[in-house]
C-alpha atoms as a PDB file:
ATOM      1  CA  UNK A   1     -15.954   3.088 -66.178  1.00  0.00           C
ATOM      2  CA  UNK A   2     -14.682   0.541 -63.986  1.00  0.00           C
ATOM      3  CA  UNK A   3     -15.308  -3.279 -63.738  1.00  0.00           C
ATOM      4  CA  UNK A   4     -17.354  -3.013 -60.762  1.00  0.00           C
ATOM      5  CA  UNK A   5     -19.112  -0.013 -62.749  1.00  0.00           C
ATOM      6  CA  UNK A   6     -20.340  -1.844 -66.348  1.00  0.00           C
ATOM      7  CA  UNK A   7     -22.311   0.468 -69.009  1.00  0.00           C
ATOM      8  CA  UNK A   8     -25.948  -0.051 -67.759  1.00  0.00           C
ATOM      9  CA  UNK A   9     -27.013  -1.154 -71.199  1.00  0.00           C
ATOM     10  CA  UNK A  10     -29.852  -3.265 -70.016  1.00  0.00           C
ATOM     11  CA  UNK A  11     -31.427   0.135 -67.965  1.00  0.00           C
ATOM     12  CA  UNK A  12     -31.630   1.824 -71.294  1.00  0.00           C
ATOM     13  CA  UNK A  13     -33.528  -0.931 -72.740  1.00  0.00           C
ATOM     14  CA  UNK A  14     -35.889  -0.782 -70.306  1.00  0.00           C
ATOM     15  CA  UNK A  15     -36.383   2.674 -70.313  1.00  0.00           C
ATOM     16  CA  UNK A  16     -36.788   2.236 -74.570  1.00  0.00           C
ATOM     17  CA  UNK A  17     -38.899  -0.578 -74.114  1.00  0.00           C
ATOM     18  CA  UNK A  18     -41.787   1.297 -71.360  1.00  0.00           C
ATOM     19  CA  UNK A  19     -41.832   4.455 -74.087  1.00  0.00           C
ATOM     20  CA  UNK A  20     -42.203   2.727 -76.619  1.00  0.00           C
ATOM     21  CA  UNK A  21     -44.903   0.273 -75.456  1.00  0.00           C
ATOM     22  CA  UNK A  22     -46.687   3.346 -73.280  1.00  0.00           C
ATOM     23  CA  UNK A  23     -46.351   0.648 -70.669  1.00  0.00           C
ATOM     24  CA  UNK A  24     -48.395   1.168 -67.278  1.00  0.00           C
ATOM     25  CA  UNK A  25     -45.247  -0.292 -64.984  1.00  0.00           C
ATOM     26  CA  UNK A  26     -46.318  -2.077 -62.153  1.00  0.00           C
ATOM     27  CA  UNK A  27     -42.793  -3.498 -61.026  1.00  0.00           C
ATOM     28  CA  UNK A  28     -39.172  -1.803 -61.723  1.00  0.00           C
ATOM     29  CA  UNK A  29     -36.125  -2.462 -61.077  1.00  0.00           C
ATOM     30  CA  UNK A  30     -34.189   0.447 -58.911  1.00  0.00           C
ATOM     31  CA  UNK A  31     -31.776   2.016 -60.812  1.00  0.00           C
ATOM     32  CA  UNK A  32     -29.392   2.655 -57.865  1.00  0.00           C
ATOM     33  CA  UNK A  33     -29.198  -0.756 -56.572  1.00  0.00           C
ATOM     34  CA  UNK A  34     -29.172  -3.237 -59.047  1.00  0.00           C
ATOM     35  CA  UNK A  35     -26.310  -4.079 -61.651  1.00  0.00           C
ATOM     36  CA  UNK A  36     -25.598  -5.763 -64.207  1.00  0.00           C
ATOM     37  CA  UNK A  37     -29.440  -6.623 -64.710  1.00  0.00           C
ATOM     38  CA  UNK A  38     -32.820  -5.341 -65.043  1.00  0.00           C
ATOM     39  CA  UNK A  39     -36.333  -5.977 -64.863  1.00  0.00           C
ATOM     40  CA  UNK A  40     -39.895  -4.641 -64.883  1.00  0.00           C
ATOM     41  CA  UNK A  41     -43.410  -5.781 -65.095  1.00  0.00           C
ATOM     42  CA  UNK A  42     -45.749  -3.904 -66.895  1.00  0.00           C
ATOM     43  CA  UNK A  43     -49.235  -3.772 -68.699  1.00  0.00           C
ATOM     44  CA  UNK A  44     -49.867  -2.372 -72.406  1.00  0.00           C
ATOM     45  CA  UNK A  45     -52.917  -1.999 -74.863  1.00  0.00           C
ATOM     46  CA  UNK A  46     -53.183  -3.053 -78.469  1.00  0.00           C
ATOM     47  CA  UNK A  47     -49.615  -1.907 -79.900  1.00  0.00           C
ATOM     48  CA  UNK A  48     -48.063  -1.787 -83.007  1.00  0.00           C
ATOM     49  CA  UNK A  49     -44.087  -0.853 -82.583  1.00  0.00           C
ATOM     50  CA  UNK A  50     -40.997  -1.009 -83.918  1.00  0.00           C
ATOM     51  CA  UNK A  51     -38.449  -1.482 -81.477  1.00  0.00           C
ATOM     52  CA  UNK A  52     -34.705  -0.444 -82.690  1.00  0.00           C
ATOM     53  CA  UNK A  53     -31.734  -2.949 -81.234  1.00  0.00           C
ATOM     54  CA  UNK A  54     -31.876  -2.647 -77.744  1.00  0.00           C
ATOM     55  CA  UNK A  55     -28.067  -3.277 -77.144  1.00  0.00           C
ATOM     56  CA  UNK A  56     -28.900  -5.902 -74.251  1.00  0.00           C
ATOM     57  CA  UNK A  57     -29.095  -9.836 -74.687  1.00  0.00           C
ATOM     58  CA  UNK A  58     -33.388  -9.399 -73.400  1.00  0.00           C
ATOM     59  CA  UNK A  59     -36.386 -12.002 -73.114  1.00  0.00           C
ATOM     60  CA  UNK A  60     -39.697 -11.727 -72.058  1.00  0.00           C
ATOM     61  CA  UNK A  61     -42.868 -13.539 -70.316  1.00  0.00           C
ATOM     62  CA  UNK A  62     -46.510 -13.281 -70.880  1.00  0.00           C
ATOM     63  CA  UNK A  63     -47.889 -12.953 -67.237  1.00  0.00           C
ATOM     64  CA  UNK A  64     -51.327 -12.321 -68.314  1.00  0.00           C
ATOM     65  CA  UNK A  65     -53.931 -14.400 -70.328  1.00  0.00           C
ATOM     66  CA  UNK A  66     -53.501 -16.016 -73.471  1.00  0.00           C
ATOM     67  CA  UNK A  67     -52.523 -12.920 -76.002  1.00  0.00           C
ATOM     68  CA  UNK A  68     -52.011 -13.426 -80.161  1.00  0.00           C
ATOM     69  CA  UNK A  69     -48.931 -11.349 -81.127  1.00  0.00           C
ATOM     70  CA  UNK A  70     -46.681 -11.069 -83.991  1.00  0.00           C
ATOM     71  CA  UNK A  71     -42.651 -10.416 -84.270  1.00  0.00           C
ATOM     72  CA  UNK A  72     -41.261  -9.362 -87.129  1.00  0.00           C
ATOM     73  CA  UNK A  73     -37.463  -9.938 -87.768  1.00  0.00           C
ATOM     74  CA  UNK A  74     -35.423  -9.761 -90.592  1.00  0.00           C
ATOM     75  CA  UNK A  75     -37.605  -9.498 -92.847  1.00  0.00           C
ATOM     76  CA  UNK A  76     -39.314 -12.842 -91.594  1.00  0.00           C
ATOM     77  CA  UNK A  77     -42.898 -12.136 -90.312  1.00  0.00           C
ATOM     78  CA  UNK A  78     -44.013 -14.626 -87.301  1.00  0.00           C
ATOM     79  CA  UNK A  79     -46.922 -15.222 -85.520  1.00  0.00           C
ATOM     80  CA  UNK A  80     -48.903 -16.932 -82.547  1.00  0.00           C
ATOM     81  CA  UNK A  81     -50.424 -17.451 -79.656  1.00  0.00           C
ATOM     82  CA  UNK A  82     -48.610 -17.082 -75.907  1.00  0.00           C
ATOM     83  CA  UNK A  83     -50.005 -18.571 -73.537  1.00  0.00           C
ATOM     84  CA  UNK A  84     -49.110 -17.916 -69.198  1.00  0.00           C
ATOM     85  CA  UNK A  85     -45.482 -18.397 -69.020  1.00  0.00           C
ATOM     86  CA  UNK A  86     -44.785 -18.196 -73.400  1.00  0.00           C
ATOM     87  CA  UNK A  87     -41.523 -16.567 -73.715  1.00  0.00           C
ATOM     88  CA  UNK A  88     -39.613 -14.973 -76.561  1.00  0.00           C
ATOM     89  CA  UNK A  89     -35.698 -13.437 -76.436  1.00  0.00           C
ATOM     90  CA  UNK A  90     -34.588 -10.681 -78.613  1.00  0.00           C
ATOM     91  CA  UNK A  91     -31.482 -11.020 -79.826  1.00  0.00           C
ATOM     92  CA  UNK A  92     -29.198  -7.325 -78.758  1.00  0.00           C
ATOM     93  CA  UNK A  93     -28.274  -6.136 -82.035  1.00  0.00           C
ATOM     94  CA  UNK A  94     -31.114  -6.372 -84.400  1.00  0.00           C
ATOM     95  CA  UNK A  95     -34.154  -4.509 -85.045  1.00  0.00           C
ATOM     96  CA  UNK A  96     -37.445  -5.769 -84.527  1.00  0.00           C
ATOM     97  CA  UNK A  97     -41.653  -5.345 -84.922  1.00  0.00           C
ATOM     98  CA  UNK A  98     -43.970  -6.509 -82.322  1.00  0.00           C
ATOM     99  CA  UNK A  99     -48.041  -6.277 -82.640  1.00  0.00           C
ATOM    100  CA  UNK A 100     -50.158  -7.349 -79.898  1.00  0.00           C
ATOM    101  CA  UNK A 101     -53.254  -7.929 -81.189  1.00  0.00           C
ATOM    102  CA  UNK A 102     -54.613  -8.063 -77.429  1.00  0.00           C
ATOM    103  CA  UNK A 103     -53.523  -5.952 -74.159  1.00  0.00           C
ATOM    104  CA  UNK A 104     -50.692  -7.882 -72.686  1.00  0.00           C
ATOM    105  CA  UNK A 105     -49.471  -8.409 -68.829  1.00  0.00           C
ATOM    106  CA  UNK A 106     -45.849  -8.852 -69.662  1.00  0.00           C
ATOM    107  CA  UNK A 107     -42.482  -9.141 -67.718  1.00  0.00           C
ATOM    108  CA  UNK A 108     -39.031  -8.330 -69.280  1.00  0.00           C
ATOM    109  CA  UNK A 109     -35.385  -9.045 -68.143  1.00  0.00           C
ATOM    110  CA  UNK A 110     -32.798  -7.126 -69.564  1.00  0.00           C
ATOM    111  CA  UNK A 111     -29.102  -8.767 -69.509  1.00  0.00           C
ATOM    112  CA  UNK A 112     -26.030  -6.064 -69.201  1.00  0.00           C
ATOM    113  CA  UNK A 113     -24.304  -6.496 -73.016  1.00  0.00           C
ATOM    114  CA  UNK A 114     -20.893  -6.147 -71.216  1.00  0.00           C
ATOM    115  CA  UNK A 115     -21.903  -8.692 -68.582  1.00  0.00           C
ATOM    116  CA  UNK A 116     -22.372 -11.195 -71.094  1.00  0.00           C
ATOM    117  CA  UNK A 117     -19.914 -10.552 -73.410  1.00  0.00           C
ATOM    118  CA  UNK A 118     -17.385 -11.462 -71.088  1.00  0.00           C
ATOM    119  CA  UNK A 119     -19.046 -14.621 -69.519  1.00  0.00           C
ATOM    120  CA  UNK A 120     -18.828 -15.096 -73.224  1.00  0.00           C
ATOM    121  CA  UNK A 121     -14.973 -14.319 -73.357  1.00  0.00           C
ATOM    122  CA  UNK A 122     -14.722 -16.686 -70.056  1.00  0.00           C
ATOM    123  CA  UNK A 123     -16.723 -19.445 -70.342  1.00  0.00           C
ATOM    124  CA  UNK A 124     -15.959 -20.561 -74.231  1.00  0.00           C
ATOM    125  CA  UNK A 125     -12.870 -18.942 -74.730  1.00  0.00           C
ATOM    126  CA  UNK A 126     -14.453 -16.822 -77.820  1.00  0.00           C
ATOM    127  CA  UNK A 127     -14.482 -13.488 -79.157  1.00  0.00           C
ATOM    128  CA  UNK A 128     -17.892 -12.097 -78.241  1.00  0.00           C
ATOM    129  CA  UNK A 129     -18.485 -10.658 -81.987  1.00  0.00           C
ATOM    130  CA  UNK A 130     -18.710 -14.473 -82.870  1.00  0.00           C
ATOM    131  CA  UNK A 131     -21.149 -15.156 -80.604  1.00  0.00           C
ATOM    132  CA  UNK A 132     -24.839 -14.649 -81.542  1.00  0.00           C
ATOM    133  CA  UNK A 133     -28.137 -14.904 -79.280  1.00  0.00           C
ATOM    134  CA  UNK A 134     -30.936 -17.209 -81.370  1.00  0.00           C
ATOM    135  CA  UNK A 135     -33.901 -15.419 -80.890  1.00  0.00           C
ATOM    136  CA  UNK A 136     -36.584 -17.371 -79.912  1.00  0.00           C
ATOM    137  CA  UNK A 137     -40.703 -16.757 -80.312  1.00  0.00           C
ATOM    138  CA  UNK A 138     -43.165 -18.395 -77.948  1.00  0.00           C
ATOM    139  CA  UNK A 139     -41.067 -20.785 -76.303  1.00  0.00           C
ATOM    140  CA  UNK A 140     -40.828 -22.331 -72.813  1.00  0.00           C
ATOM    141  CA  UNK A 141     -37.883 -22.216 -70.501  1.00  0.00           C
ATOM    142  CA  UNK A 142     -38.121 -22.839 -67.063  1.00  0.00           C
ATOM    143  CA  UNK A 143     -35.027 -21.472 -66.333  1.00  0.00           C
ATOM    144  CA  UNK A 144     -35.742 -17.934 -67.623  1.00  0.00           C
ATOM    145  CA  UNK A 145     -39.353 -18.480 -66.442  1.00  0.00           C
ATOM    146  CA  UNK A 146     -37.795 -18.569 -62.496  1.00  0.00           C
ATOM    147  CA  UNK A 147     -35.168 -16.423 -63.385  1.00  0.00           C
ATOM    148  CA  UNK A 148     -37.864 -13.675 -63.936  1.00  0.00           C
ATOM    149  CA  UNK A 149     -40.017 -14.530 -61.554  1.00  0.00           C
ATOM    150  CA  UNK A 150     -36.917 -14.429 -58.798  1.00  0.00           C
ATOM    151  CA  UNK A 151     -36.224 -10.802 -60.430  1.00  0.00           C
ATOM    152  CA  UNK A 152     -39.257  -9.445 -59.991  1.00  0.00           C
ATOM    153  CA  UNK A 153     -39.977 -10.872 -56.145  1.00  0.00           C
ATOM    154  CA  UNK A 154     -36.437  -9.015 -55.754  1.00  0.00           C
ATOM    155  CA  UNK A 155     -38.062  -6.065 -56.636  1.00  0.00           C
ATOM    156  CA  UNK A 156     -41.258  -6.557 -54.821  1.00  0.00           C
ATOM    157  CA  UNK A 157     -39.399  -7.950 -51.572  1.00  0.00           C
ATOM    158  CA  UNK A 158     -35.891  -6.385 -51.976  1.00  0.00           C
ATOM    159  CA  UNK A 159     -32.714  -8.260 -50.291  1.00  0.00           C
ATOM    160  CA  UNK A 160     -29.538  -7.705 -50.513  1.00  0.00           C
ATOM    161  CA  UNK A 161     -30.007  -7.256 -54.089  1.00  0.00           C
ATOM    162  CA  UNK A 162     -27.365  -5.945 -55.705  1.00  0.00           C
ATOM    163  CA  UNK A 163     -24.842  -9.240 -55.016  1.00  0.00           C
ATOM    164  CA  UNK A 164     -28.158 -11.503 -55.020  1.00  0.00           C
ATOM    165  CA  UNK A 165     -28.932  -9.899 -58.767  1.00  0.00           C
ATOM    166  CA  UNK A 166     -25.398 -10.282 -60.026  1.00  0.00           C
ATOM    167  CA  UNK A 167     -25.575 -14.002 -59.041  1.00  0.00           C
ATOM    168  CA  UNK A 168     -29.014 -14.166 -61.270  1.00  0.00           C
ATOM    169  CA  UNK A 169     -26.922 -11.687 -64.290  1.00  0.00           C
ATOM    170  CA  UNK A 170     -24.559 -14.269 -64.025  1.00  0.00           C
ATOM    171  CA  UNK A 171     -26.980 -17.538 -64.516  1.00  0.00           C
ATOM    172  CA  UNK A 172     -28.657 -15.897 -66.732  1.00  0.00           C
ATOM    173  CA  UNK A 173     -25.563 -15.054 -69.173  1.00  0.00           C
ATOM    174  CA  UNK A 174     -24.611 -18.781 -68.904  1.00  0.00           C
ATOM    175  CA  UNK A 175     -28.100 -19.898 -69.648  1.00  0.00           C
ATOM    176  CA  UNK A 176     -28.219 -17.635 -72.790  1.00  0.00           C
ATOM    177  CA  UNK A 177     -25.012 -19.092 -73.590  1.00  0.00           C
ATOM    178  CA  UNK A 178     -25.279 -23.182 -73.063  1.00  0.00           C
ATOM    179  CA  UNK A 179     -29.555 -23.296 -74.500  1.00  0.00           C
ATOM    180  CA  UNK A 180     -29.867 -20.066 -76.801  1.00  0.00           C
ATOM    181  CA  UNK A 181     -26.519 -19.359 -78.373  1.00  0.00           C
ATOM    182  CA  UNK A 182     -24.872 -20.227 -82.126  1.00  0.00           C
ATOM    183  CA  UNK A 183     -22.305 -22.165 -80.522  1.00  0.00           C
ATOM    184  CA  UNK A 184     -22.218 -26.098 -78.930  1.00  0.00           C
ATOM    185  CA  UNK A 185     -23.216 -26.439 -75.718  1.00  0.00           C
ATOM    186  CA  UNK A 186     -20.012 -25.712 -73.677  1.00  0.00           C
ATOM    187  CA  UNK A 187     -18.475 -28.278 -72.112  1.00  0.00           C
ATOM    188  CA  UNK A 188     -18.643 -28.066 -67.836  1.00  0.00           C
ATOM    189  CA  UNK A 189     -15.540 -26.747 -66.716  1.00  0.00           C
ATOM    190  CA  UNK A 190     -14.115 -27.585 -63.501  1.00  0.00           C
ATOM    191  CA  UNK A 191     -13.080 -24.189 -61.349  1.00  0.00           C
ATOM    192  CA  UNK A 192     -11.150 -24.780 -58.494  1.00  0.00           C
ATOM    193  CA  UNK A 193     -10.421 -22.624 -55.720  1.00  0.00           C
ATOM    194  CA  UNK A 194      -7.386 -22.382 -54.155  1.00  0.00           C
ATOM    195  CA  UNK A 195      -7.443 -22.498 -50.336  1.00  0.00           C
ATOM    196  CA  UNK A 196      -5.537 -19.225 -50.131  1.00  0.00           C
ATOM    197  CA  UNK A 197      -8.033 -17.419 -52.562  1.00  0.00           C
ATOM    198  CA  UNK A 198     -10.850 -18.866 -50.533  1.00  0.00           C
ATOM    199  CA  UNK A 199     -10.132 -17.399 -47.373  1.00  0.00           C
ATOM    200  CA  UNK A 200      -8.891 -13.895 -48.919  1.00  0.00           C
ATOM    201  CA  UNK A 201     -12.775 -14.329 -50.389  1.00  0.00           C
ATOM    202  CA  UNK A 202     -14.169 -15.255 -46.923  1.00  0.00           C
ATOM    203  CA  UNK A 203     -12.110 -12.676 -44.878  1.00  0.00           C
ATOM    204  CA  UNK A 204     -13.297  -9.855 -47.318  1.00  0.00           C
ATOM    205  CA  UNK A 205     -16.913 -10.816 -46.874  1.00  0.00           C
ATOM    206  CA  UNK A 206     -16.992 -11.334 -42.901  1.00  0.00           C
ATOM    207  CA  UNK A 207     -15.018  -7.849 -42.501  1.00  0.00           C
ATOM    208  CA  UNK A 208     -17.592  -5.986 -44.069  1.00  0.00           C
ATOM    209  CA  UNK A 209     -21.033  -7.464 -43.387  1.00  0.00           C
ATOM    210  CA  UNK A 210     -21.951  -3.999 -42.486  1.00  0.00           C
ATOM    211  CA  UNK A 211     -21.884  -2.459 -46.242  1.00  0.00           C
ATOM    212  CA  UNK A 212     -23.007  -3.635 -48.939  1.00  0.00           C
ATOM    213  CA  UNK A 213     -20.996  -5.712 -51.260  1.00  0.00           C
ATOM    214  CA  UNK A 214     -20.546  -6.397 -54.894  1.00  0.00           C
ATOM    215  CA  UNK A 215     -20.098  -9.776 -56.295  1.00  0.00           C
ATOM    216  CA  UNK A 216     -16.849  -8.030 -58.261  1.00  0.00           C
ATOM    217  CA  UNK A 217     -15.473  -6.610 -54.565  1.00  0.00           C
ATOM    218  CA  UNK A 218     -15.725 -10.371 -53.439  1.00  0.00           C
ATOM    219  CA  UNK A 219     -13.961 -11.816 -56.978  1.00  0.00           C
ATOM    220  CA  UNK A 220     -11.229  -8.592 -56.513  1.00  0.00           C
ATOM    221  CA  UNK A 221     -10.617  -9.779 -53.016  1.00  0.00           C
ATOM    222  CA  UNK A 222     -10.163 -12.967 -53.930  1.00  0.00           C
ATOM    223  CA  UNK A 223      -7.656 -12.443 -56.738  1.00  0.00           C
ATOM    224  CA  UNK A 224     -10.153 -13.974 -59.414  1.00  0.00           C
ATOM    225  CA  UNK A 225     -12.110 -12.573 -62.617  1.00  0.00           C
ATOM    226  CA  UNK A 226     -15.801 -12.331 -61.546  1.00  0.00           C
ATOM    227  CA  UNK A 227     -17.027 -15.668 -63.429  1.00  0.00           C
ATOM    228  CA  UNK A 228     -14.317 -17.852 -62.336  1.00  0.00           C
ATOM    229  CA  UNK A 229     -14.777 -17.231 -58.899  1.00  0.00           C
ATOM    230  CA  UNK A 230     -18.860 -17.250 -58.665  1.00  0.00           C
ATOM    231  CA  UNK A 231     -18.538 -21.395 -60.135  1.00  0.00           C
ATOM    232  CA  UNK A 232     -15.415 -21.509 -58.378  1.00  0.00           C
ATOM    233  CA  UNK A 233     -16.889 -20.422 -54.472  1.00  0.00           C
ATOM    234  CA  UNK A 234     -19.813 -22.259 -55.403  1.00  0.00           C
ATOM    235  CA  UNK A 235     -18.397 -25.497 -56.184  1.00  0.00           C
ATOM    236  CA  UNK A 236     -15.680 -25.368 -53.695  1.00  0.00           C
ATOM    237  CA  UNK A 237     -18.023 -24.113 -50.358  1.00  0.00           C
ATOM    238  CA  UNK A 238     -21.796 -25.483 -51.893  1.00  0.00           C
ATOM    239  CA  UNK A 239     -23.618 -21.855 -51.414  1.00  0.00           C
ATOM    240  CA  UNK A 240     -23.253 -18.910 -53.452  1.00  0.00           C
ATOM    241  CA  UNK A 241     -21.359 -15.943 -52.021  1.00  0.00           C
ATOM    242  CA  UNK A 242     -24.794 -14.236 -51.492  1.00  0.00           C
ATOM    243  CA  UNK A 243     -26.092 -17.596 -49.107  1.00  0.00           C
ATOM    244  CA  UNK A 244     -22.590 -17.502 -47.393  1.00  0.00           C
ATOM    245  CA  UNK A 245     -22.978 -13.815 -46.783  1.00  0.00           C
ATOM    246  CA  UNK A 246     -26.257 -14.378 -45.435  1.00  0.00           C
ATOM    247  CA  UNK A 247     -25.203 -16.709 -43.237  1.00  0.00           C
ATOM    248  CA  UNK A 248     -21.942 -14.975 -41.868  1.00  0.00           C
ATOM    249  CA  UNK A 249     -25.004 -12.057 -41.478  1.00  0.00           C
ATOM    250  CA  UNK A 250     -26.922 -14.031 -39.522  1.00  0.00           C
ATOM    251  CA  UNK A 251     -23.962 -15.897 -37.123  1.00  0.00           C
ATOM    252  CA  UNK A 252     -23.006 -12.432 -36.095  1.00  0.00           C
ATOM    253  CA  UNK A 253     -26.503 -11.110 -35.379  1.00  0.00           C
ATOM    254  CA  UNK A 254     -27.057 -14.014 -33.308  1.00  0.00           C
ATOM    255  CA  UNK A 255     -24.783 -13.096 -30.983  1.00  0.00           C
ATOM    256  CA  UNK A 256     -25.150  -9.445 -31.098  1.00  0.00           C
ATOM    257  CA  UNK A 257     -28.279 -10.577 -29.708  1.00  0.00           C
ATOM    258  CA  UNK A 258     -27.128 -11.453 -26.345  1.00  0.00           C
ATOM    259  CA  UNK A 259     -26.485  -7.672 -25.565  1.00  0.00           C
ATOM    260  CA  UNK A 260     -29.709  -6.283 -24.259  1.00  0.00           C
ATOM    261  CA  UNK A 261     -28.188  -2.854 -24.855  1.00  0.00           C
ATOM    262  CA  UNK A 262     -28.353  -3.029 -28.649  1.00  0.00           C
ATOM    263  CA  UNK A 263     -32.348  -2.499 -30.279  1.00  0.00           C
ATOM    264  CA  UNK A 264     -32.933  -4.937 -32.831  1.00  0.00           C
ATOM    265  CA  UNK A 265     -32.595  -1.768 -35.865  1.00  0.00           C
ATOM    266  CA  UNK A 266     -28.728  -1.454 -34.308  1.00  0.00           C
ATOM    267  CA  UNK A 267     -28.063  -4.926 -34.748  1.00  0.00           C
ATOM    268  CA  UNK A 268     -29.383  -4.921 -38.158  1.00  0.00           C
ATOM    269  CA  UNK A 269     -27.298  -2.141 -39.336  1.00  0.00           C
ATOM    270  CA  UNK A 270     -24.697  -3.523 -37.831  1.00  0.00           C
ATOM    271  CA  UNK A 271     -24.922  -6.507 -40.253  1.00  0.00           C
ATOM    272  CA  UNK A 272     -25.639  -4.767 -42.941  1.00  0.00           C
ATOM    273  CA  UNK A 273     -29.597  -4.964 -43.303  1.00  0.00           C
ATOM    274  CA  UNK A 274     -32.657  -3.155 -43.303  1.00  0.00           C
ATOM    275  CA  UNK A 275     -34.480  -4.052 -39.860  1.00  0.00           C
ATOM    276  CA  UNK A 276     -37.746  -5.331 -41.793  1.00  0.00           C
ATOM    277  CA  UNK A 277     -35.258  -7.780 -43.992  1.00  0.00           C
ATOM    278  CA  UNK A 278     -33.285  -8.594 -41.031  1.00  0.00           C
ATOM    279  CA  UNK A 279     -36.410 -10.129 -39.331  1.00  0.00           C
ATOM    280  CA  UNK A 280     -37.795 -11.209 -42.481  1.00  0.00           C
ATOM    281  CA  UNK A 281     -34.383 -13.665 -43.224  1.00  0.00           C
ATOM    282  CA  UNK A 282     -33.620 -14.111 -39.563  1.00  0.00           C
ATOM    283  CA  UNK A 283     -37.447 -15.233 -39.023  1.00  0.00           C
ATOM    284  CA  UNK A 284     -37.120 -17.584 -42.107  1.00  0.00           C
ATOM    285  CA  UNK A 285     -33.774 -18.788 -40.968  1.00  0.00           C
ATOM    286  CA  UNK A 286     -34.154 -19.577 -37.251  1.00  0.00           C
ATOM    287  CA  UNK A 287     -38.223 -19.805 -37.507  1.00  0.00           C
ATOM    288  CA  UNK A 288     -38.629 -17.034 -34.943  1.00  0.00           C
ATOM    289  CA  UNK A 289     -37.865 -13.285 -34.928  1.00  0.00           C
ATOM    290  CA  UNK A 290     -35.078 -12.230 -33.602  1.00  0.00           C
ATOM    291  CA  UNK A 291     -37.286 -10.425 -30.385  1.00  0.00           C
ATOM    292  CA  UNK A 292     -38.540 -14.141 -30.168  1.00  0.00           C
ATOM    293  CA  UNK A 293     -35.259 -15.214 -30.435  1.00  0.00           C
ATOM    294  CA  UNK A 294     -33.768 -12.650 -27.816  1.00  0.00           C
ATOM    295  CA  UNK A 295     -36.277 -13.636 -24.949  1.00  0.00           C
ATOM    296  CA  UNK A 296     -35.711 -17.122 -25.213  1.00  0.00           C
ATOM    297  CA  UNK A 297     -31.711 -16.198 -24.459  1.00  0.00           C
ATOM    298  CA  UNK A 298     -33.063 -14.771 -21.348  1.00  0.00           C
ATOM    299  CA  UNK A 299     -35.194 -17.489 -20.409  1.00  0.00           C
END
């Protein structure tokens, strides 16, 4: 197992999670093309289960109506009402009981454990082991809420997801870190970016807009561990790697364009896109498709 390749803790949670539940999935995230992350949607009956540590920092939403449920941790026996949008996060190492007294519409995000163990080791300078996850029960977060909701438009509209959903594994591991973790807040670091690093970063991406790029390729290129240099690019450039990738994407399709030899599906391979998500980002970029785009060249 490499860095680029982390234990895909948070796809056997989800696979645990839909057996247990006898979940009717409606949305899932692909196996082969997401990392670090994972996410489904899914509808369940009345349930009673007992769900063993899933091994993956996890939270849910209720996406349905209003349900009454109860979670059982520790001994300690809690219950309520969730409401559209409720949340709860189960901690990765414990044990726990859920009853849904109601069916449920739910959605679940499942973090990688060594994703966020070494945001952990990165971002407060702590051994993992003495960092816990609070689990929380019927709470609201708008971060997680978009966070989830971004995940699962991903799946129903897919980008360029695998460096798009490392950028979300990586907010999300932060999030968990600075709002639902035993530790202070930690404090905002500054992460500067050397101009050398930043062009070995920017080089690497615009040499291979064809393929399809991981968010560690980018940080290896660069000469940076894979936290350091998201904040770092970020705060140097103001876009994420994924929005500058898009728009190094986009730059070179647009003058591709001018060569009436190439079909539009050419040109979108040749940056490294699907032709339907090609127009669809091109369209929402330039606010015409790129056929629209082409004929007012030859105007």
């Amino acid at each position: 197992m490499t860095d680029s390749e982390p234990a895909h803790s948070e796809r056997t949670a989800l696979q645990l999670v839909h057996g247990q539940a006898a979940a009717q999935v409606m949305l899932a995230s692909p196996a082969d093309r997401w990392s670090c992350v994972a996410a489904s949607r899914f509808r369940m009956g009345r349930v009673d289960i007992d769900l063993p540590a899933l091994g993956a920092p996890t939270f849910g939403v209720n996406y349905g109506p209003d349900m009454r449920l109860e979670r059982t941790l520790h001994g300690h026996r809690i219950s309520g009402r969730g409401l559209a949008g409720h949340l709860s996060i189960l901690p990765p190492d414990s044990d726990t009981r859920w009853v849904f007294d109601e069916p449920g519409d739910v959605a679940l995000v499942f973090l990688n454990r060594q994703l966020f163990d070494r945001v952990v080791e990165e971002c407060v300078d702590r051994s993992p082991a003495r960092v816990e996850l609070v689990p929380r029960f019927i709470i609201r977060d708008l971060v997680l809420e978009r966070i989830a909701h971004s995940l699962l438009k991903e799946i129903f509209e897919p980008s360029a997801t695998r460096l798009l959903t490392e950028q979300v594994a990586l907010e999300l591991a932060s999030h968990f870190i600075s709002r639902h973790s035993n530790i202070d807040a930690p404090s905002e670091r500054t992460h500067s970016m050397t101009p050398t690093k930043l062009k070995r970063a920017e080089d690497f991406i615009m040499s291979n807009l064809q393929i399809e790029m991981s968010l560690q390729d980018i940080a290896t290129a660069a000469g940076m561990s894979l936290f350091h240099f998201a904040k770092a690019f970020r705060q140097t450039t103001g876009r994420t790697p994924h929005q500058f990738l898009t728009e190094q994407r986009l730059l070179q399709a647009r003058s591709l364009l001018h060569d009436r030899s190439l079909s539009i599906g050419q040109i979108a391979k040749a940056v490294g896109l699907s032709h339907s998500h090609f127009t669809a980002v091109f369209g929402r970029e330039m606010r015409m498709t790129p056929s629209e785009f082409r004929d007012v060249l030859q105007s």
